[in-house]
Protein backbone atom coordinates (compact mmCIF):
# COMPACT_ATOMS: atom_id res chain seq x y z
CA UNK A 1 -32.95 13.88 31.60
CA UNK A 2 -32.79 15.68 35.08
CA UNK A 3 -35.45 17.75 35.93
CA UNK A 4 -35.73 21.36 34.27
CA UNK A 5 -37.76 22.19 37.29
CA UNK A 6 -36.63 26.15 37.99
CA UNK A 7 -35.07 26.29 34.55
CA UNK A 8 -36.27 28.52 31.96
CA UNK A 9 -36.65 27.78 28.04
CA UNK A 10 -36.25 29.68 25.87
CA UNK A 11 -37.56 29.62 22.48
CA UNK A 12 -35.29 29.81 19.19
CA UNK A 13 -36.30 31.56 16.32
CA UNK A 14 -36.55 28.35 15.08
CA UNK A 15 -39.23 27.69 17.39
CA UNK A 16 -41.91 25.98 14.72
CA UNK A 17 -45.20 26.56 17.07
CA UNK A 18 -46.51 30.08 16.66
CA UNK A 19 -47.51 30.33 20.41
CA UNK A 20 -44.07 29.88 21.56
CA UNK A 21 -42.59 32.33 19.12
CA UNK A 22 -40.17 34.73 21.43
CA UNK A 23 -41.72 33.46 24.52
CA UNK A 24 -39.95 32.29 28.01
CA UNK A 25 -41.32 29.52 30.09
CA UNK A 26 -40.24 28.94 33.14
CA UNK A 27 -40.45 25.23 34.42
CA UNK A 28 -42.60 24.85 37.43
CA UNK A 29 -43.00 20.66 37.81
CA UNK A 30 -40.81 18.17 35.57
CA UNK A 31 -41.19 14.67 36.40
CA UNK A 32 -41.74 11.10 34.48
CA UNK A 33 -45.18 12.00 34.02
CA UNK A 34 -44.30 15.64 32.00
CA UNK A 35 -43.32 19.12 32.27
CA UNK A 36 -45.34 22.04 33.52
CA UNK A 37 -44.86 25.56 32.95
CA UNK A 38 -45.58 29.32 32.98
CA UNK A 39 -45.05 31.20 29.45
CA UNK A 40 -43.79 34.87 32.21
CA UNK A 41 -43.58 37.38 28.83
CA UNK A 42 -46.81 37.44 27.49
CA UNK A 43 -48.99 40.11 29.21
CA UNK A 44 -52.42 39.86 27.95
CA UNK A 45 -53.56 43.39 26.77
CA UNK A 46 -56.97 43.32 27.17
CA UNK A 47 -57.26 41.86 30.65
CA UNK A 48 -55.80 42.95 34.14
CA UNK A 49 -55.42 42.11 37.96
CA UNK A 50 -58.39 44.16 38.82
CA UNK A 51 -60.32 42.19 35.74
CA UNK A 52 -59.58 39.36 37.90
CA UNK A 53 -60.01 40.50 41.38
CA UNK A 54 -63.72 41.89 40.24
CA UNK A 55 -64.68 38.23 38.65
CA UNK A 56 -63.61 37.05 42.57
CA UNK A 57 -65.59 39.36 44.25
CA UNK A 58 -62.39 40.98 45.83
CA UNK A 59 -61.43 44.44 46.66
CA UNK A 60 -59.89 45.85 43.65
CA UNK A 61 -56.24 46.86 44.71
CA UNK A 62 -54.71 50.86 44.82
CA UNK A 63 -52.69 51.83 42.01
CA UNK A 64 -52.39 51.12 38.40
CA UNK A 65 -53.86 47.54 37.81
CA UNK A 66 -51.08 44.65 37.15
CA UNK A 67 -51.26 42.76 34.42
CA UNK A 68 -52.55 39.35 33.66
CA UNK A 69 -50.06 37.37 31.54
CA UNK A 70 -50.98 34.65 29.37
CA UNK A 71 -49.31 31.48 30.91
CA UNK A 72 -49.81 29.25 28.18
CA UNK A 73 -52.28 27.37 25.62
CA UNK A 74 -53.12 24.22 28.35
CA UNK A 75 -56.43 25.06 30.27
CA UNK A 76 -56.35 29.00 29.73
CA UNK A 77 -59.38 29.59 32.10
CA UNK A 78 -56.82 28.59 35.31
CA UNK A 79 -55.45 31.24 37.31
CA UNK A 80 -51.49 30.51 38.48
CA UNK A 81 -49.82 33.31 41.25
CA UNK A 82 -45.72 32.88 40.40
CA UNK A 83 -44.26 34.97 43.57
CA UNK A 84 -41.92 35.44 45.68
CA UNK A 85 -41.37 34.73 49.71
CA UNK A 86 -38.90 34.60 52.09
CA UNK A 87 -40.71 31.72 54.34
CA UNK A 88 -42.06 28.80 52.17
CA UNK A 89 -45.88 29.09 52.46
CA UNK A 90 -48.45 26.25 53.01
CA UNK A 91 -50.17 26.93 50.18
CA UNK A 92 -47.53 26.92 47.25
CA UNK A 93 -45.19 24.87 46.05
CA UNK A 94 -41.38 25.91 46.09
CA UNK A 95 -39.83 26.11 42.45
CA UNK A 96 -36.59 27.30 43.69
CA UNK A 97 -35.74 29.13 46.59
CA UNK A 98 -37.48 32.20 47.32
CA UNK A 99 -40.39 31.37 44.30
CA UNK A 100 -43.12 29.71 44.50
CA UNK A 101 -46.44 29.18 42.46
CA UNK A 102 -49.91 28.36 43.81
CA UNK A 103 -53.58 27.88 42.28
CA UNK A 104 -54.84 28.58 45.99
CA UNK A 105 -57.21 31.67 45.56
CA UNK A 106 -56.12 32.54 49.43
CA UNK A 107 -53.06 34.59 48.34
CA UNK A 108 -55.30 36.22 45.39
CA UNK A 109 -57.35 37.50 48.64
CA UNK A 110 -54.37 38.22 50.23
CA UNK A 111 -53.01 40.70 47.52
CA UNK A 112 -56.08 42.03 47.26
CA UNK A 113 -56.24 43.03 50.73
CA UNK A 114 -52.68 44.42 50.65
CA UNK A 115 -51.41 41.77 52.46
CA UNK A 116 -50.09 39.09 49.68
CA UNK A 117 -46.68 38.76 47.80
CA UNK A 118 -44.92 42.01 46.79
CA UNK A 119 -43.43 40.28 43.51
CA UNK A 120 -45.74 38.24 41.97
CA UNK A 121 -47.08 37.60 38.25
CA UNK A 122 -51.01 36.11 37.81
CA UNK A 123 -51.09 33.97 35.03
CA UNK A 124 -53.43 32.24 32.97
CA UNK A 125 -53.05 29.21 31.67
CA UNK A 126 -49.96 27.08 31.37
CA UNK A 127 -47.38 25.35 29.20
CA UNK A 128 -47.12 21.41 29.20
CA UNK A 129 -45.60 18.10 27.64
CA UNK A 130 -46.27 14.83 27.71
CA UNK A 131 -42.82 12.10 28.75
CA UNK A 132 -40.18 12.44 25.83
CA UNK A 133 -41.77 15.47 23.85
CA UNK A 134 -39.96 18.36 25.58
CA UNK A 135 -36.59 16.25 24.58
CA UNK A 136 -37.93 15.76 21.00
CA UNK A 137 -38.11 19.87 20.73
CA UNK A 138 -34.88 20.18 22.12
CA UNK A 139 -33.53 17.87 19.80
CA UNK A 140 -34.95 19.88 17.41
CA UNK A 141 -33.56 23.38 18.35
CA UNK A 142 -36.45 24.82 19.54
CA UNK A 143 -35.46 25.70 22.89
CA UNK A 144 -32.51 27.15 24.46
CA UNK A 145 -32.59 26.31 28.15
CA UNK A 146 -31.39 28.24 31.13
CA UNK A 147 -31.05 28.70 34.90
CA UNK A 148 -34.49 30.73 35.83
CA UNK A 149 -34.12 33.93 37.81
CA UNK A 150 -36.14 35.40 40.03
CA UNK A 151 -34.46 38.95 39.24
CA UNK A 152 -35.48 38.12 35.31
CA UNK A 153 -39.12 36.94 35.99
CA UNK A 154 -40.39 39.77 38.78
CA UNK A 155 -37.90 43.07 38.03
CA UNK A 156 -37.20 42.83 34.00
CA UNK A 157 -40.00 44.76 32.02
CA UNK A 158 -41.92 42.09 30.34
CA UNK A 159 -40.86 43.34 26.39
CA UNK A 160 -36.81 42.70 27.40
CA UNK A 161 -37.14 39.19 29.00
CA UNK A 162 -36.91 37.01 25.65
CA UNK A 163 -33.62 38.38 25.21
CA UNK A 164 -32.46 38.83 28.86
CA UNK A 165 -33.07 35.19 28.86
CA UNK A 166 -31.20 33.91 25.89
CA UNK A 167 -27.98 35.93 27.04
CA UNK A 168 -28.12 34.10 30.02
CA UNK A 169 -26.75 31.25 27.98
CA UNK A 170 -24.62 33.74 25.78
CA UNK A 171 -26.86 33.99 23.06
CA UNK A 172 -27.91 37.28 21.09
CA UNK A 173 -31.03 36.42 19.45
CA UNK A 174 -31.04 39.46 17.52
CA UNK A 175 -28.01 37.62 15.67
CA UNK A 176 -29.13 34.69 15.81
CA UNK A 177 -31.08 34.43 12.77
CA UNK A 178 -34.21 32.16 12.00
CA UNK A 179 -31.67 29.08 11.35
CA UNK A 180 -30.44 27.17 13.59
CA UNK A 181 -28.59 23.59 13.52
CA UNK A 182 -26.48 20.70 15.31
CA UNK A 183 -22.84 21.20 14.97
């Protein structure tokens, strides 16, 4: 398979993990030793940027406080940054152009002074399969995959991205129905 890196899935309603259920992931590593990715529409709603910037020891940002999403079931206690930039920086790693995602607590200082990303998402925790099982669940209809946007990920409310995503591929989940098979 060619690497999903930059690519979104999508899940199906036949999606048979509860986690996953409606979620979007977009792909941040795929190579022969797995997949890696960020779940980017599941804010968490009991915990927010200045939860996180406090735990640092960071100035606590103006304005309403962003929130944290939930970026998956593997290791929930790490903190991801999915941004964008118009010069690659030394401390990320390009997904696509213009998006990047870092562990590198530099750019959580720098957005706390001000001075960071202006689109970016902190997430916690992150999505991930072992070689062969992402092919297994798309063999299995679970996932509908797609080209990831930037617009999608940083500028579409959070609620509307499940289906913003699956028309993408020219899908309307809302008729899609909780059946879904191989033609």
């Amino acid at each position: 398979m060619d690497s999903l890196s930059g690519h979104f899935l999508i899940a199906t309603p036949h999606m048979p993990d509860p986690r996953f259920r409606g979620q979007v992931i977009y792909l941040c590593a795929h190579n022969e030793t797995g997949i890696m990715g960020l779940v980017v529409n599941n804010p968490s709603p009991e915990i927010t940027l200045h939860d996180i910037l406090l735990g640092a020891n960071l100035p606590i940002t103006e304005g309403p406080a962003a929130p944290v999403y939930l970026g998956g079931p593997v290791e929930p206690e790490a903190g991801f940054l999915l941004f964008t930039a118009e010069v690659p920086s030394r401390f990320a790693m390009q997904i696509q152009p213009g998006v990047f995602v870092s562990r590198d607590s530099r750019i959580l200082d720098d957005i706390a002074k001000g001075e960071g990303p202006g689109e970016f998402l902190f997430l916690l925790g992150y999505a991930g399969w072992g070689p062969g099982q992402l092919e297994r669940e798309l063999q299995d209809n679970s996932w509908l995959v797609a080209q990831g946007d930037a617009d999608l990920i940083f500028r579409t409310p959070a609620s509307q991205r499940w289906k913003r995503a699956a028309g993408f591929v020219g899908i309307d989940m809302s008729q899609l129905g909780d059946i879904v098979g191989n033609a």
